[in-house]
PDB file of N, CA and C in Angstrom:
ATOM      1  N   UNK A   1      80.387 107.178  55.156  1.00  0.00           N
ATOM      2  CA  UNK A   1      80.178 106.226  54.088  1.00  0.00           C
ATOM      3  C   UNK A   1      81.084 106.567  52.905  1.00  0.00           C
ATOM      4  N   UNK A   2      81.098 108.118  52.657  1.00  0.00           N
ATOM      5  CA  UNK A   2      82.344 108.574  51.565  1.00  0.00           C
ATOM      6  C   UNK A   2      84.121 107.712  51.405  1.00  0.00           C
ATOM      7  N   UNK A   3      83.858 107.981  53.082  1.00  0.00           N
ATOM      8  CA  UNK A   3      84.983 107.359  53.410  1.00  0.00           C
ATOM      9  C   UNK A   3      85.449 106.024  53.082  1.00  0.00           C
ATOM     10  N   UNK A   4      84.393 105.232  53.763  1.00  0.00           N
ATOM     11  CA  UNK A   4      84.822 104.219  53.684  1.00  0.00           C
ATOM     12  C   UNK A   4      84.809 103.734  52.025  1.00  0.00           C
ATOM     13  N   UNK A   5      83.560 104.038  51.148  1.00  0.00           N
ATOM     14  CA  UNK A   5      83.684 103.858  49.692  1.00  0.00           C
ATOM     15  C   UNK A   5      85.252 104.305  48.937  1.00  0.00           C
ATOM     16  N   UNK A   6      85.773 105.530  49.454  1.00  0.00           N
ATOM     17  CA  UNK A   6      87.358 105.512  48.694  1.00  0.00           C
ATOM     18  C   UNK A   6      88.374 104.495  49.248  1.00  0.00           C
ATOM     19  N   UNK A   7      88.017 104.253  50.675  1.00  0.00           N
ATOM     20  CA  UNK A   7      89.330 103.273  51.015  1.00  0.00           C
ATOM     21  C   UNK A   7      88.660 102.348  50.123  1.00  0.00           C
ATOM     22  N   UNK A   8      88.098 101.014  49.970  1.00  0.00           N
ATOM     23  CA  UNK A   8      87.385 100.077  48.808  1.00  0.00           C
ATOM     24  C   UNK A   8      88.292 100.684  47.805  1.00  0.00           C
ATOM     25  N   UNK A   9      87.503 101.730  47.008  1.00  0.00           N
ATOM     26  CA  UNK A   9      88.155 102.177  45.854  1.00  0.00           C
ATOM     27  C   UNK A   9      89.896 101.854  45.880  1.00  0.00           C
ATOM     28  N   UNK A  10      90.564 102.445  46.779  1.00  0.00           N
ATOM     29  CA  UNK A  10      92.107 102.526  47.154  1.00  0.00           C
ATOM     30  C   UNK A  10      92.537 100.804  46.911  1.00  0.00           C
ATOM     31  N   UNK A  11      91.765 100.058  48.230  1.00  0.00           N
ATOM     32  CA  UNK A  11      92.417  98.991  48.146  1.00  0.00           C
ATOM     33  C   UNK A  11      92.291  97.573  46.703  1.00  0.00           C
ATOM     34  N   UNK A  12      90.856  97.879  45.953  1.00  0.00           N
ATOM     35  CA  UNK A  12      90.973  97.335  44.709  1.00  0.00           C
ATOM     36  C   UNK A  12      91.604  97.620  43.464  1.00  0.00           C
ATOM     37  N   UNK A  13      91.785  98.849  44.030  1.00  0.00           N
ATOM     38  CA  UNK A  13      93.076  99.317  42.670  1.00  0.00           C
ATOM     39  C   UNK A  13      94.440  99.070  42.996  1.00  0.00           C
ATOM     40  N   UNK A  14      94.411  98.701  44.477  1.00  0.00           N
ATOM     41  CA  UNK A  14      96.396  98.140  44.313  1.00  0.00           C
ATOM     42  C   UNK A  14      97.154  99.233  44.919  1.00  0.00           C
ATOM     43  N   UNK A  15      96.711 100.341  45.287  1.00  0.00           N
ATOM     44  CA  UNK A  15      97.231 101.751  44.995  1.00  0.00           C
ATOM     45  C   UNK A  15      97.822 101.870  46.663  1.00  0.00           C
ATOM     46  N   UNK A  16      99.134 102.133  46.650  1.00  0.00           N
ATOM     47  CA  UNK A  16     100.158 102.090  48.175  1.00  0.00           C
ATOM     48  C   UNK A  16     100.756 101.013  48.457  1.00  0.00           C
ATOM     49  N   UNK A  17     101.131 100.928  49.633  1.00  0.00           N
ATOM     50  CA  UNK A  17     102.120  99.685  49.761  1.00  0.00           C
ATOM     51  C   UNK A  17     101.332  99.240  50.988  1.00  0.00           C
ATOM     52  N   UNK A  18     101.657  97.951  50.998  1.00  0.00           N
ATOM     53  CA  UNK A  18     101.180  96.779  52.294  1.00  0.00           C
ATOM     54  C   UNK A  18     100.436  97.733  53.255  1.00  0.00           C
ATOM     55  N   UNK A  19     101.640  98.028  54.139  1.00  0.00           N
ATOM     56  CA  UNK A  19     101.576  98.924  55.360  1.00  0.00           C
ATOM     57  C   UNK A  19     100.088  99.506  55.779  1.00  0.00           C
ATOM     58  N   UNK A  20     100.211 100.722  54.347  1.00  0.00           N
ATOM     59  CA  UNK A  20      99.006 101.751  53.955  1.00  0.00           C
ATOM     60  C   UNK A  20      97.632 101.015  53.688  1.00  0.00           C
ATOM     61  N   UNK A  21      97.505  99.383  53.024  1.00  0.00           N
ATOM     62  CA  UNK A  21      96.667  99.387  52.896  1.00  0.00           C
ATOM     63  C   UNK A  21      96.075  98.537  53.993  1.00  0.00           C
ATOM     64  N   UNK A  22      96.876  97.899  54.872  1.00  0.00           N
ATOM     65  CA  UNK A  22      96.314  97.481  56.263  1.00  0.00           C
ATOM     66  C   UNK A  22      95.881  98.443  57.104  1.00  0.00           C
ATOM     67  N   UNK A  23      96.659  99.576  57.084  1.00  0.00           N
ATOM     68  CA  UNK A  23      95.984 100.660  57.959  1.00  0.00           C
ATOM     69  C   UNK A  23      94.508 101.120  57.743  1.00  0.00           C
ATOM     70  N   UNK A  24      94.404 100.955  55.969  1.00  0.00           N
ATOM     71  CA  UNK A  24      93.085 101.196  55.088  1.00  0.00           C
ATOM     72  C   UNK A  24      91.758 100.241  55.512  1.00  0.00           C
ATOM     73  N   UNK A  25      92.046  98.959  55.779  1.00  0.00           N
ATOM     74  CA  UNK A  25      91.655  97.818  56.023  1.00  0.00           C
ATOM     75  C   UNK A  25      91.094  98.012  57.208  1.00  0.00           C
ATOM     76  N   UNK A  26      92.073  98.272  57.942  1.00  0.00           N
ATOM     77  CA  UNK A  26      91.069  98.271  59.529  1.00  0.00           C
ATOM     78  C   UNK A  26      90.371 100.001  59.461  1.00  0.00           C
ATOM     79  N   UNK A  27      90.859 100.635  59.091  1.00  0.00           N
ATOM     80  CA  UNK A  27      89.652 102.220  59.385  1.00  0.00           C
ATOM     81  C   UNK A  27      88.636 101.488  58.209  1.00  0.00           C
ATOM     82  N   UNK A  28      88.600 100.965  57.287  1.00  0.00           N
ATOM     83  CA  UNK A  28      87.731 100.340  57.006  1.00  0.00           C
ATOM     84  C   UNK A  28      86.543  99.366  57.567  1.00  0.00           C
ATOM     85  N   UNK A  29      87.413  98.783  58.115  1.00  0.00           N
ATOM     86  CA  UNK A  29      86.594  97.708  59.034  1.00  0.00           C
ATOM     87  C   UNK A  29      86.099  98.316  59.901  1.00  0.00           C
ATOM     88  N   UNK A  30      86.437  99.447  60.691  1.00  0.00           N
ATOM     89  CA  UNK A  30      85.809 100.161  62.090  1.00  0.00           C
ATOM     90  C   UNK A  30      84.889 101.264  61.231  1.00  0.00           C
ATOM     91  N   UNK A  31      84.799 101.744  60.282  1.00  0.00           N
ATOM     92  CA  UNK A  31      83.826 102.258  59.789  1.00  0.00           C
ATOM     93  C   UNK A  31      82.708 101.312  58.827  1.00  0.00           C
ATOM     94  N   UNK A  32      82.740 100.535  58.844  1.00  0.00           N
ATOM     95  CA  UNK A  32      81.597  99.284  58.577  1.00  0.00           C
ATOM     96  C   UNK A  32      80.860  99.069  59.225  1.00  0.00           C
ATOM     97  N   UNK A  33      81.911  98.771  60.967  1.00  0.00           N
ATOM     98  CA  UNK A  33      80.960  98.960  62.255  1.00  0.00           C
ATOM     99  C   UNK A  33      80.360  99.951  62.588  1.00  0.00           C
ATOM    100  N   UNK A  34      80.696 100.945  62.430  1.00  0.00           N
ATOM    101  CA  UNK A  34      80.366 102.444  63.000  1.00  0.00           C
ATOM    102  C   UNK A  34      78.886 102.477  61.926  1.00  0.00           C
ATOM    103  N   UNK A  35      78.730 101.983  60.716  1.00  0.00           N
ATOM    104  CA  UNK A  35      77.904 102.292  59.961  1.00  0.00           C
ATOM    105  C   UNK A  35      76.405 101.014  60.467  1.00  0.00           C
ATOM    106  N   UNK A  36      77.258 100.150  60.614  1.00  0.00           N
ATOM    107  CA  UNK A  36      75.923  99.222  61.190  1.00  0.00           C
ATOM    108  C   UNK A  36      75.502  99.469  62.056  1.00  0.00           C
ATOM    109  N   UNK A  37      76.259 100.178  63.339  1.00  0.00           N
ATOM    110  CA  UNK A  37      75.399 100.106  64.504  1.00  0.00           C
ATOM    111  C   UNK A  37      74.696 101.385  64.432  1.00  0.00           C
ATOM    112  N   UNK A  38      74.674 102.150  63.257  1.00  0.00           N
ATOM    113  CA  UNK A  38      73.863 103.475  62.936  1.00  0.00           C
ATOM    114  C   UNK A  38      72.471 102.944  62.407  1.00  0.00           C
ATOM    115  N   UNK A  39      72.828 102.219  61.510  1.00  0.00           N
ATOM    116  CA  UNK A  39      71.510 101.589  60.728  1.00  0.00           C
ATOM    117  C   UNK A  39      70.836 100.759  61.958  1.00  0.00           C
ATOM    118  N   UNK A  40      71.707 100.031  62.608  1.00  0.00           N
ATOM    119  CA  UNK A  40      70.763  99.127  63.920  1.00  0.00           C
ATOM    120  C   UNK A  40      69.994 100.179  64.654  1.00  0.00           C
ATOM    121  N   UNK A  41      70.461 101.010  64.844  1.00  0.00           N
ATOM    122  CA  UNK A  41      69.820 102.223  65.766  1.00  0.00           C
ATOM    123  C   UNK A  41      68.570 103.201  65.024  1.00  0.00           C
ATOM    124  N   UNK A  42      68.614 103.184  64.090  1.00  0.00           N
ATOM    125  CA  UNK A  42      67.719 103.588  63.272  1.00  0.00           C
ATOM    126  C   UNK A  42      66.536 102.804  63.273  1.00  0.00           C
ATOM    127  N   UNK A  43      67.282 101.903  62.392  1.00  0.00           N
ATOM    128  CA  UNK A  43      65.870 100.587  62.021  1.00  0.00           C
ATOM    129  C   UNK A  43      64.987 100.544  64.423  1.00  0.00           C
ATOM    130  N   UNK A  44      65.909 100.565  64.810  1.00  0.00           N
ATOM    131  CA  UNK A  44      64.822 100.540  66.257  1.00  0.00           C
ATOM    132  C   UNK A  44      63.859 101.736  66.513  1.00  0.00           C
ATOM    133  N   UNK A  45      64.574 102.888  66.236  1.00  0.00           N
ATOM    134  CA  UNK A  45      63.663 103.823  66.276  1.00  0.00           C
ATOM    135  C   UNK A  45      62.380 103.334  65.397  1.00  0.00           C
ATOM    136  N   UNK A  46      62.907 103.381  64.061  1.00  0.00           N
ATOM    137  CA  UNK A  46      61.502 102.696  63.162  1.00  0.00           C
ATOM    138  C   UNK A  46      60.576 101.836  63.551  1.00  0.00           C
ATOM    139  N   UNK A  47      61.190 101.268  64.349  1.00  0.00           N
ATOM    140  CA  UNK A  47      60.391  99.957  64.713  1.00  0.00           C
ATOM    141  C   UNK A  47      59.780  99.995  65.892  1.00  0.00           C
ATOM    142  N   UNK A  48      59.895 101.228  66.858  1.00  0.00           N
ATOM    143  CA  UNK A  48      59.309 102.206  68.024  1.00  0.00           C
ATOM    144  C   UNK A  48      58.209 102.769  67.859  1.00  0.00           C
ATOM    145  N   UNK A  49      58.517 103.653  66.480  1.00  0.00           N
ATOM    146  CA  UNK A  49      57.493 104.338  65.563  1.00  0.00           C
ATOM    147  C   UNK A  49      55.976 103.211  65.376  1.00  0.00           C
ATOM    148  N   UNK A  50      56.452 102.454  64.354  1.00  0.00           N
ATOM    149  CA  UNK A  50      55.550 101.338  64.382  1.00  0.00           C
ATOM    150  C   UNK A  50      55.062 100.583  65.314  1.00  0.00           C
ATOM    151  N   UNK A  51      55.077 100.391  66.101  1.00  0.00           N
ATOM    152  CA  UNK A  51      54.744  99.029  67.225  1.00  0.00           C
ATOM    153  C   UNK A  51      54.172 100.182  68.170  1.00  0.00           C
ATOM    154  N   UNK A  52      52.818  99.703  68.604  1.00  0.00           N
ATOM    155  CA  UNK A  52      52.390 100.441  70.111  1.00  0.00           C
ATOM    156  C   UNK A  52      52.864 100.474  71.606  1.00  0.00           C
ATOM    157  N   UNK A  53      52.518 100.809  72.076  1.00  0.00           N
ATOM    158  CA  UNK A  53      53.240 100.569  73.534  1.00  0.00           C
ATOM    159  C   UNK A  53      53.226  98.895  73.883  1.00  0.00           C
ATOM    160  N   UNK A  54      52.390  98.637  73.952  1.00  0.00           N
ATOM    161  CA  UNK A  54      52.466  96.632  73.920  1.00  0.00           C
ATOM    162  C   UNK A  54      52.840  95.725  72.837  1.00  0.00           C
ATOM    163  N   UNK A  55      53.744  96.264  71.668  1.00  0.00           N
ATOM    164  CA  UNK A  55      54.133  95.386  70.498  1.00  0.00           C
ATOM    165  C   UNK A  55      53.202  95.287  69.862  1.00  0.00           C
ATOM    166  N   UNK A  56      51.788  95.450  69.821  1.00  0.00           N
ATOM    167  CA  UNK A  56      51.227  95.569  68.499  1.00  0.00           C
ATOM    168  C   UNK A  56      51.336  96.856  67.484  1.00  0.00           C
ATOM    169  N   UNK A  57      51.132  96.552  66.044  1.00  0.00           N
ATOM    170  CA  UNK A  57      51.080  97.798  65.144  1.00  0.00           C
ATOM    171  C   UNK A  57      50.336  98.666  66.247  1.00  0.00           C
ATOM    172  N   UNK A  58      51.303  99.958  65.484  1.00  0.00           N
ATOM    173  CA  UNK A  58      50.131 101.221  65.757  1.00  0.00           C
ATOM    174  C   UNK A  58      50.089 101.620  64.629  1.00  0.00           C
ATOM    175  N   UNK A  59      48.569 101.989  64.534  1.00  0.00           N
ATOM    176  CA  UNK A  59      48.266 102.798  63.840  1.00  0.00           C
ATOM    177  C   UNK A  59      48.628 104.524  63.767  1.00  0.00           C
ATOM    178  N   UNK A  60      48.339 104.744  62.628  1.00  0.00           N
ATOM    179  CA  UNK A  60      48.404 106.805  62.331  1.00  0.00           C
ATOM    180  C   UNK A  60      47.969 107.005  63.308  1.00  0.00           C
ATOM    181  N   UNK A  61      46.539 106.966  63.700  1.00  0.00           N
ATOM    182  CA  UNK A  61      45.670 107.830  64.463  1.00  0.00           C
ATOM    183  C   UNK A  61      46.490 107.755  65.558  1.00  0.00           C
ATOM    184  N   UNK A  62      46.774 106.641  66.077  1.00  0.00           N
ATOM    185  CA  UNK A  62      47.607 106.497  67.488  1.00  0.00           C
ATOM    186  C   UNK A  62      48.480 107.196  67.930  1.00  0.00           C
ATOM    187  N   UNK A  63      49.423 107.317  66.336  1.00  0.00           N
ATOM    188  CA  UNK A  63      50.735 108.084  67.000  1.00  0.00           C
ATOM    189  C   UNK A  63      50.543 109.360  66.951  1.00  0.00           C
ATOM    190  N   UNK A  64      49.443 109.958  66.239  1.00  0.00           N
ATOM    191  CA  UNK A  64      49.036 111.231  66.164  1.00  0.00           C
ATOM    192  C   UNK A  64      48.322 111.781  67.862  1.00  0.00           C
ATOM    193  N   UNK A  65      47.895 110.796  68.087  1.00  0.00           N
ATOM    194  CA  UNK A  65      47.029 110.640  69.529  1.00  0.00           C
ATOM    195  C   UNK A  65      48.306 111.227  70.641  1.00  0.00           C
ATOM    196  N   UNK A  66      49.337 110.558  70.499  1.00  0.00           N
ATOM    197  CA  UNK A  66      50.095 110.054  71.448  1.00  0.00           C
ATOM    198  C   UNK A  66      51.239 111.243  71.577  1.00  0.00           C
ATOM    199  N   UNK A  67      51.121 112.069  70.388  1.00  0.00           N
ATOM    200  CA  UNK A  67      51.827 112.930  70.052  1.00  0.00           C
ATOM    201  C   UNK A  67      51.489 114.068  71.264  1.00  0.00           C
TER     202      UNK A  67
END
């Protein structure tokens, strides 16, 4: 995420030539992806956590149960 926040930084300030900042652009763009499909993967776990074995909430006790 560091990353990709300085390229941003780089390319709104103007700073290099064409070339550099297309190269910036796409490791940009592939770390946007790389960052969503982290958060997609997350938010499922979360949503594993929550939901019981048949899609309803689980409750605490449950997952404590299940543990």
């Amino acid at each position: 995420m560091a990353e990709l926040e300085g390229i941003v930084r780089r390319l709104e300030g103007g700073q290099g030539r064409l070339e550099e900042a297309i190269d910036a652009y796409e490791r940009g763009a592939a770390l946007r992806r790389h960052c969503e499909h982290k958060l997609a993967e997350a938010e499922a776990r979360v949503q594993a956590i929550v939901e019981g074995p048949d899609g309803a909430p689980a409750g605490l006790r449950e997952f404590r149960d299940a543990g």
